[in-house]
N, C-alpha and C. Protein backbone atom coordinates (compact mmCIF):
# COMPACT_ATOMS: atom_id res chain seq x y z
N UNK A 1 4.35 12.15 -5.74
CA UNK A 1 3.33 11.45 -6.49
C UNK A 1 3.06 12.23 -7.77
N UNK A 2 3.20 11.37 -9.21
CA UNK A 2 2.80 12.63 -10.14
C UNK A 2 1.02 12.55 -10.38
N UNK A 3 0.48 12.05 -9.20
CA UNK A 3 -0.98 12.47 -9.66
C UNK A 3 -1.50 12.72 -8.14
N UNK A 4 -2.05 14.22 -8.17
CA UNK A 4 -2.91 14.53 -7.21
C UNK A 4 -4.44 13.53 -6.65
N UNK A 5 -5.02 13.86 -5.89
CA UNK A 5 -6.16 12.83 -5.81
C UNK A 5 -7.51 14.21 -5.54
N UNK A 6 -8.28 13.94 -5.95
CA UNK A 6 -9.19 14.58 -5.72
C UNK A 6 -10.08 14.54 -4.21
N UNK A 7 -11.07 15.59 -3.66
CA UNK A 7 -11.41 15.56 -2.46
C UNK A 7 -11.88 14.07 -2.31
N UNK A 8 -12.96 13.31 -3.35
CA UNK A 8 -13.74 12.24 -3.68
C UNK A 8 -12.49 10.98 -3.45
N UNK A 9 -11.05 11.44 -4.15
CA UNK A 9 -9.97 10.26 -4.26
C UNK A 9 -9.44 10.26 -2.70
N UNK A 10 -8.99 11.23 -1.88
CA UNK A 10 -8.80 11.56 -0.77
C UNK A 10 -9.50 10.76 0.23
N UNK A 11 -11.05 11.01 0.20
CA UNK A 11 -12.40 9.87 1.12
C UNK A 11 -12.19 8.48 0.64
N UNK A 12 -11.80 8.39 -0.33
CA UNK A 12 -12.01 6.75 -0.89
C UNK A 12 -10.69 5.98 -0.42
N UNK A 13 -9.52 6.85 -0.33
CA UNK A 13 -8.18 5.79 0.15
C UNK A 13 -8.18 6.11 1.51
N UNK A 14 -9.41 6.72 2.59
CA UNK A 14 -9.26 6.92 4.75
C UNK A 14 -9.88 6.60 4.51
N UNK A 15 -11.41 5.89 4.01
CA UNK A 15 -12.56 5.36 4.12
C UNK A 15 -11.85 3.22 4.16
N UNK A 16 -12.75 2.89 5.24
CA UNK A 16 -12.17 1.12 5.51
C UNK A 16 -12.57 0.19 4.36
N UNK A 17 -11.45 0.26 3.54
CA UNK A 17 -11.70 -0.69 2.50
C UNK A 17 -10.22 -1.35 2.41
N UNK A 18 -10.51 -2.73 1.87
CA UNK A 18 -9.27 -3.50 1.78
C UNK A 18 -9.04 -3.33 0.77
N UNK A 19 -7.62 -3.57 -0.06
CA UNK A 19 -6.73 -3.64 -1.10
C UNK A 19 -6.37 -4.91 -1.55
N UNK A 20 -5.23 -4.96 -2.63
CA UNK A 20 -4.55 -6.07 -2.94
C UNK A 20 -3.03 -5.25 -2.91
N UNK A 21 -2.09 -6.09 -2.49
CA UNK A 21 -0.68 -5.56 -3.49
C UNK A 21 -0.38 -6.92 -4.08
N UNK A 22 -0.18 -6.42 -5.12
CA UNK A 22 1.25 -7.27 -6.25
C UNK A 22 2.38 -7.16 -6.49
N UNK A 23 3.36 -8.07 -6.15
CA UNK A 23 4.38 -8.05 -6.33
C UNK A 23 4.80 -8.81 -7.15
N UNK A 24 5.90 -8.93 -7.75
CA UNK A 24 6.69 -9.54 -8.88
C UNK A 24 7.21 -11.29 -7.78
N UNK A 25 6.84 -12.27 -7.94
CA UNK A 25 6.83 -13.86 -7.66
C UNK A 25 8.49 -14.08 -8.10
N UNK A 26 8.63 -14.44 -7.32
CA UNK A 26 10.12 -15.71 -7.50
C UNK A 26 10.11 -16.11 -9.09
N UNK A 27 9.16 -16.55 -9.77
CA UNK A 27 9.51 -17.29 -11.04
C UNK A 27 8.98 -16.13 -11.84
N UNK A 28 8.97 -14.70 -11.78
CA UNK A 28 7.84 -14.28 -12.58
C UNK A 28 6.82 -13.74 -13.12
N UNK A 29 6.36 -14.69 -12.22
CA UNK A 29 4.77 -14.60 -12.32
C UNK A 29 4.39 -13.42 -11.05
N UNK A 30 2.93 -12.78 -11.03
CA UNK A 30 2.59 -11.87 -10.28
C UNK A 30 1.88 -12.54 -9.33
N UNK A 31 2.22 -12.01 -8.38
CA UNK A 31 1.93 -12.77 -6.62
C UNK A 31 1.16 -11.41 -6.28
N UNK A 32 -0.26 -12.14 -5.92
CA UNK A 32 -1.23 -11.02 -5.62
C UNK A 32 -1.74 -11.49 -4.02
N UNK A 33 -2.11 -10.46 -3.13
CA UNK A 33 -2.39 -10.66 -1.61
C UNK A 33 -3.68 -9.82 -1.02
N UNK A 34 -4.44 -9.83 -0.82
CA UNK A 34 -5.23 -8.84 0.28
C UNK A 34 -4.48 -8.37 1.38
N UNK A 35 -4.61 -6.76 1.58
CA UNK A 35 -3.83 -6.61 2.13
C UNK A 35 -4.89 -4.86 2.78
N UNK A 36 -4.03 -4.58 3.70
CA UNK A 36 -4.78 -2.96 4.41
C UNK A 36 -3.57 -2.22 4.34
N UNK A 37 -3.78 -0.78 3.58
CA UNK A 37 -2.89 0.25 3.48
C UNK A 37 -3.38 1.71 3.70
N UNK A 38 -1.97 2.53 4.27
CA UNK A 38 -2.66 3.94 4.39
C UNK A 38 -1.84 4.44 2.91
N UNK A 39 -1.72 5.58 3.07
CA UNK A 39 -1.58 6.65 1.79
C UNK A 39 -1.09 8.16 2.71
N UNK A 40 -0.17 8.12 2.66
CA UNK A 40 0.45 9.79 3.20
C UNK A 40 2.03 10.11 2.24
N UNK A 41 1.94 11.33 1.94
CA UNK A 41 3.04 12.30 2.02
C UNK A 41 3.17 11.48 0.45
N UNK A 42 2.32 10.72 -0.07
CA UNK A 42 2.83 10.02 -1.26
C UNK A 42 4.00 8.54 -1.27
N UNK A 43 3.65 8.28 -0.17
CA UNK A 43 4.10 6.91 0.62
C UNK A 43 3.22 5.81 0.57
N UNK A 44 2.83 4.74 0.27
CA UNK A 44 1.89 3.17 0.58
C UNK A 44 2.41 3.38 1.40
N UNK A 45 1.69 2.70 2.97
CA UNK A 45 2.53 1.99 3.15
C UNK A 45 1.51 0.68 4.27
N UNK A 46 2.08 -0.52 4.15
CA UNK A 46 1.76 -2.21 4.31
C UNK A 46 2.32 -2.32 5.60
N UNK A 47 2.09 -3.03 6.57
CA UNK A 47 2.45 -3.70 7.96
C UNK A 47 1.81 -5.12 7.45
N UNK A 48 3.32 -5.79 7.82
CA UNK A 48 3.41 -7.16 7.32
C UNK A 48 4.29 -8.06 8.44
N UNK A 49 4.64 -9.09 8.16
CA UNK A 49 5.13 -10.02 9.26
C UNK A 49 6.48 -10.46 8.37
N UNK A 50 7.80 -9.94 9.11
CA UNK A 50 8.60 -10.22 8.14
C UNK A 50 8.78 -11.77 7.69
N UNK A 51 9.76 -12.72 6.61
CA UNK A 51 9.37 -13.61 6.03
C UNK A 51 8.78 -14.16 5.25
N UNK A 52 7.21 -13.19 4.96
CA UNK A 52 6.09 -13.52 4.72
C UNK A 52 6.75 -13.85 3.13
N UNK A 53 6.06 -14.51 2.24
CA UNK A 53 6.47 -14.24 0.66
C UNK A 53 6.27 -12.87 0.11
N UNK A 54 5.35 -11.99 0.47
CA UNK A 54 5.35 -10.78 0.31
C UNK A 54 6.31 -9.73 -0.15
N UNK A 55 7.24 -10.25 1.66
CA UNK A 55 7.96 -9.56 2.06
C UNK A 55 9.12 -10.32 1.17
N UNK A 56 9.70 -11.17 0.96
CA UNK A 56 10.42 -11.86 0.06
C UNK A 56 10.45 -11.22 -1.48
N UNK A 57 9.38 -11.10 -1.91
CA UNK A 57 9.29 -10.68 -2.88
C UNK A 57 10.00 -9.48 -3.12
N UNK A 58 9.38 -8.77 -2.37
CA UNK A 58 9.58 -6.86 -2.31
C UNK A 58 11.24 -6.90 -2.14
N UNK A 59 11.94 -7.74 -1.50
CA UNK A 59 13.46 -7.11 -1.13
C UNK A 59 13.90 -7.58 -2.51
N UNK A 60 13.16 -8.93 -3.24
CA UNK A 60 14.25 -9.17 -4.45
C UNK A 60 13.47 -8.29 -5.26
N UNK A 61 12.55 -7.95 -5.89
CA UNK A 61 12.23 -6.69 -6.89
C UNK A 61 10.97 -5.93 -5.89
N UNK A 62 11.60 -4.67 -6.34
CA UNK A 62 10.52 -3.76 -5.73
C UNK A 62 9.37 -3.28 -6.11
N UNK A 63 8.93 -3.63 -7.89
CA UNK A 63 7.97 -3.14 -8.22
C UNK A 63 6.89 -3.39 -7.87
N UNK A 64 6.12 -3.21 -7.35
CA UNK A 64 4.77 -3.15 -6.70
C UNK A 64 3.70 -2.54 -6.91
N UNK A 65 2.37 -2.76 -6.95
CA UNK A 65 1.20 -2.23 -7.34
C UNK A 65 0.29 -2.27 -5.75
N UNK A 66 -0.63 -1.30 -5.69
CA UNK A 66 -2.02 -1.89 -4.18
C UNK A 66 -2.87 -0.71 -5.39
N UNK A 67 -3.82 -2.04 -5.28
CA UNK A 67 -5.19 -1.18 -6.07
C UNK A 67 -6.61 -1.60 -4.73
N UNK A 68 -7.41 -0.96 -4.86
CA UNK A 68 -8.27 -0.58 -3.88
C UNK A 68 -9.75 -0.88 -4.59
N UNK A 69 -10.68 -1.60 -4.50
CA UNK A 69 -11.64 -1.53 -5.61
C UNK A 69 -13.25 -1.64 -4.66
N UNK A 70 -14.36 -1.02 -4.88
CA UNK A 70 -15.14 -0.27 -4.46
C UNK A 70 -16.27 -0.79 -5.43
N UNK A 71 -17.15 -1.30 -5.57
CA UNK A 71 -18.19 -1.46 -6.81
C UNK A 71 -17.32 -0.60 -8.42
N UNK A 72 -18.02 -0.10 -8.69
CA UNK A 72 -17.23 0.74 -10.06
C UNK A 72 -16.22 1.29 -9.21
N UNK A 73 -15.92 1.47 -8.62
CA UNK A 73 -14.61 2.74 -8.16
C UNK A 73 -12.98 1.91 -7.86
N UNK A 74 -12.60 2.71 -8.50
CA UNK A 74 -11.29 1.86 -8.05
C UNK A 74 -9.84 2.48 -8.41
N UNK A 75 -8.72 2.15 -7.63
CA UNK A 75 -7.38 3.30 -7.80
C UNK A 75 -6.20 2.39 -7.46
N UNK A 76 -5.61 2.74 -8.01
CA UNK A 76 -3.88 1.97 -8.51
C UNK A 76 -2.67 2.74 -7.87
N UNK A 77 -1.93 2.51 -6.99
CA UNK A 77 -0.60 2.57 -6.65
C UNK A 77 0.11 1.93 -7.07
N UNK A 78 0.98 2.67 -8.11
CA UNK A 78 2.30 1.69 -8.42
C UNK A 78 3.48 2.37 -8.64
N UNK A 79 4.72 1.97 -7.69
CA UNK A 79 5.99 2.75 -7.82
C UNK A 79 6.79 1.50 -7.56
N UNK A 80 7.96 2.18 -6.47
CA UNK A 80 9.01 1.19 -5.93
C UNK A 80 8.79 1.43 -4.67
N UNK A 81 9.00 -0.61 -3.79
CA UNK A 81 8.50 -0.80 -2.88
C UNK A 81 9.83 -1.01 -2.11
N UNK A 82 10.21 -0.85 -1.09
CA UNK A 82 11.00 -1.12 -0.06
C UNK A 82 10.42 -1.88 1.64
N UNK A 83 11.39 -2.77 1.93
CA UNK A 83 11.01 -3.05 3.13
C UNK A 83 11.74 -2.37 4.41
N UNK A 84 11.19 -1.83 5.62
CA UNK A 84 11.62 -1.29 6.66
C UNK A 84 11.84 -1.89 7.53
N UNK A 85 12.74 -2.23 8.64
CA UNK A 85 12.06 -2.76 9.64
C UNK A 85 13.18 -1.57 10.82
N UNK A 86 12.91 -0.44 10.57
CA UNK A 86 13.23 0.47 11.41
C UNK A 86 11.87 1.05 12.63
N UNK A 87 12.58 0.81 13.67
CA UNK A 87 11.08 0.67 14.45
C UNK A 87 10.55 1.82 14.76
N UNK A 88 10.56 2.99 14.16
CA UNK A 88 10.10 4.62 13.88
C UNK A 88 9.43 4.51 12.70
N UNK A 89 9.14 3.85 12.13
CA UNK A 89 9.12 3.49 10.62
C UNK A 89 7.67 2.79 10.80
N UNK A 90 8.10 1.69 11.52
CA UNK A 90 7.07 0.73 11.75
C UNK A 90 6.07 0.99 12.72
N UNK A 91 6.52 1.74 13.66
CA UNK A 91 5.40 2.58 14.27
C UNK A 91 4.63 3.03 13.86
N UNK A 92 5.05 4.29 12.76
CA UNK A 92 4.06 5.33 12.05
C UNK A 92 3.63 4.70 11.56
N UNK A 93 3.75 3.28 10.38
CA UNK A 93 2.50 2.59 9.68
C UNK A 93 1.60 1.95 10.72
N UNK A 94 2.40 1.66 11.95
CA UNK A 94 0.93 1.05 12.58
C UNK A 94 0.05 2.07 13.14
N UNK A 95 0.65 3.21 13.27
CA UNK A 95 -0.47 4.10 13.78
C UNK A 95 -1.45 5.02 12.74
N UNK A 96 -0.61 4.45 11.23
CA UNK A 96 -1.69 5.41 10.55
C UNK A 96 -2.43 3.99 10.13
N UNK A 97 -2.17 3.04 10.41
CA UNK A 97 -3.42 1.81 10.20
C UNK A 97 -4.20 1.36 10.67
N UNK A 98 -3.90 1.55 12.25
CA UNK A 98 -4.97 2.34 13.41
C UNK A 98 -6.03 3.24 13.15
N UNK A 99 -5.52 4.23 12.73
CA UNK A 99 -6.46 5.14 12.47
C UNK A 99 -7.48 5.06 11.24
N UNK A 100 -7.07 3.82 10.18
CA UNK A 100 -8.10 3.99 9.02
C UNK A 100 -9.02 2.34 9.26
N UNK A 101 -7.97 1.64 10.00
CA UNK A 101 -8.77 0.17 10.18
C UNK A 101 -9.02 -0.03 11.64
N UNK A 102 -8.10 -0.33 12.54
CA UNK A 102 -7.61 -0.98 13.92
C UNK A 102 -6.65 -0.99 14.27
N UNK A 103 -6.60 -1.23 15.71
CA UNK A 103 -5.33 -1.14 16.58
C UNK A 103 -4.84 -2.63 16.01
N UNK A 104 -3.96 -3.35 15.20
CA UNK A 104 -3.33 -4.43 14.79
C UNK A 104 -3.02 -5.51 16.25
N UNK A 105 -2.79 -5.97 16.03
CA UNK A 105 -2.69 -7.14 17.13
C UNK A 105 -0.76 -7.03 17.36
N UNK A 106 -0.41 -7.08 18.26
CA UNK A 106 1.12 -7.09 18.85
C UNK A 106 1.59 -8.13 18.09
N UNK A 107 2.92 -7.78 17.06
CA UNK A 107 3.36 -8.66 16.57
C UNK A 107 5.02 -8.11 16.22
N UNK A 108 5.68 -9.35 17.37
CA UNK A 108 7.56 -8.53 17.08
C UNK A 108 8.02 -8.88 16.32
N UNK A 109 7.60 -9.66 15.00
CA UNK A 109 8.34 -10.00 13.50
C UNK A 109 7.52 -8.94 12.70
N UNK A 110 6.62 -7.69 12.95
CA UNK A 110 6.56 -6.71 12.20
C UNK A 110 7.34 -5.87 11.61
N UNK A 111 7.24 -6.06 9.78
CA UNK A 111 8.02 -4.87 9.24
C UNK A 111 7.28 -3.65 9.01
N UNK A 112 7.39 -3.13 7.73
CA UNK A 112 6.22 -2.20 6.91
C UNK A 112 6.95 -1.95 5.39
N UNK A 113 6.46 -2.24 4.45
CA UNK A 113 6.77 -2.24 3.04
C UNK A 113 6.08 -0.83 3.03
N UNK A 114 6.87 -0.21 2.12
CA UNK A 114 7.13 1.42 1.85
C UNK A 114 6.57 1.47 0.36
N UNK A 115 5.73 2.15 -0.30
CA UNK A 115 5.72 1.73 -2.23
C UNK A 115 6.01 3.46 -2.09
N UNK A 116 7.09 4.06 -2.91
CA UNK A 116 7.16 5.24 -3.39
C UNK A 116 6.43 5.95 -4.58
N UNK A 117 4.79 6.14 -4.21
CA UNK A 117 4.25 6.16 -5.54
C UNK A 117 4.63 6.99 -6.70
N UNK A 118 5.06 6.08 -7.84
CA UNK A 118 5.17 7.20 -9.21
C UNK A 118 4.48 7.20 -10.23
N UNK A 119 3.26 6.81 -9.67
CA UNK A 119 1.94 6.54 -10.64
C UNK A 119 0.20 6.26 -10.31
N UNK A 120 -0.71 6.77 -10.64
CA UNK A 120 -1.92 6.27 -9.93
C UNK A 120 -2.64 6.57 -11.21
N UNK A 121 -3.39 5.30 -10.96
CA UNK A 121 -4.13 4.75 -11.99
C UNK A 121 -5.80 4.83 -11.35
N UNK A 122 -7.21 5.07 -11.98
CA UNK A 122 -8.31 5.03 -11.57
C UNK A 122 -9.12 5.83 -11.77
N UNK A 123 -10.46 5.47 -11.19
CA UNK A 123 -11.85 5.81 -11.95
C UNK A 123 -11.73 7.57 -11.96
N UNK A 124 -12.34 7.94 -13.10
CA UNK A 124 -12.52 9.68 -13.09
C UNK A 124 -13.53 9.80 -11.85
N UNK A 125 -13.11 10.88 -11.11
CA UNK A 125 -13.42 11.87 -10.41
C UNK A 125 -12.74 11.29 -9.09
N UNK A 126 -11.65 10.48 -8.74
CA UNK A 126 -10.82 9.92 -8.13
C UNK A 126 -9.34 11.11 -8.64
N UNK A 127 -9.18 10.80 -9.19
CA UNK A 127 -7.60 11.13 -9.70
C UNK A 127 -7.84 12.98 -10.55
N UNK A 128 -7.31 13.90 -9.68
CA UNK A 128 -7.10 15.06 -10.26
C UNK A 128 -6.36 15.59 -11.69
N UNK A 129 -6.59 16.16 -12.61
CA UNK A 129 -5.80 16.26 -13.61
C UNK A 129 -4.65 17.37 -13.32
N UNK A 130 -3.29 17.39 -13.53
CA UNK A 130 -2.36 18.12 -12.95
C UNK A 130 -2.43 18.97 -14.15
């Protein structure tokens, strides 16, 4: 990740708040979703239902954004997104999504979209200066 997060940026992406990701649309245009994500090792990462348009999206372009927004507060992930459906893979996102939201409901068309962050965008005292 080339941006550290501060202790304040750290509480704000394990604290239960929902997101959006965007992905790049079939024609284009930006295809935006509500969506629940963790944040480790400098990884997004999404538990999704494969098929979804989402997930469509992400295999034909990977660029991807999940911003997180809070009254004034708010923070930007955006790198390259990949889809997994390796089931070591898909485990660990469900168990680190467990741990910041809920145990997800049993679902065997689960993947997990991966965003490799190479950028974070958001409010000062969120984002550390390197």
């Amino acid at each position: 990740m080339t941006t550290t997060l501060t202790d304040d940026g750290i509480q704000f992406v394990t604290d239960r708040h929902l997101a959006t990701l965007s992905s790049m649309g079939r024609s284009g245009d930006i295809h935006t979703v509500p969506v629940g994500f963790t944040l480790r090792e400098g990884v997004v990462r999404i538990i999704a239902t494969d098929g979804t348009q989402k997930v469509r999206n992400i295999e034909r372009d990977g660029r991807a954004t999940v911003c997180q927004v809070e009254g004034i507060r708010w923070i930007t992930f955006a790198g390259t997104a990949r889809v997994s459906r390796e089931p070591g893979a898909i485990e660990r996102a469900v168990q680190l999504y467990a741990q910041r939201y809920r145990q997800p409901r049993v679902n065997p068309a689960r993947i997990v979209i991966e965003i490799e962050v190479a950028k974070v965008l958001g409010s000062s005292g969120l984002r550390a200066t390197e």
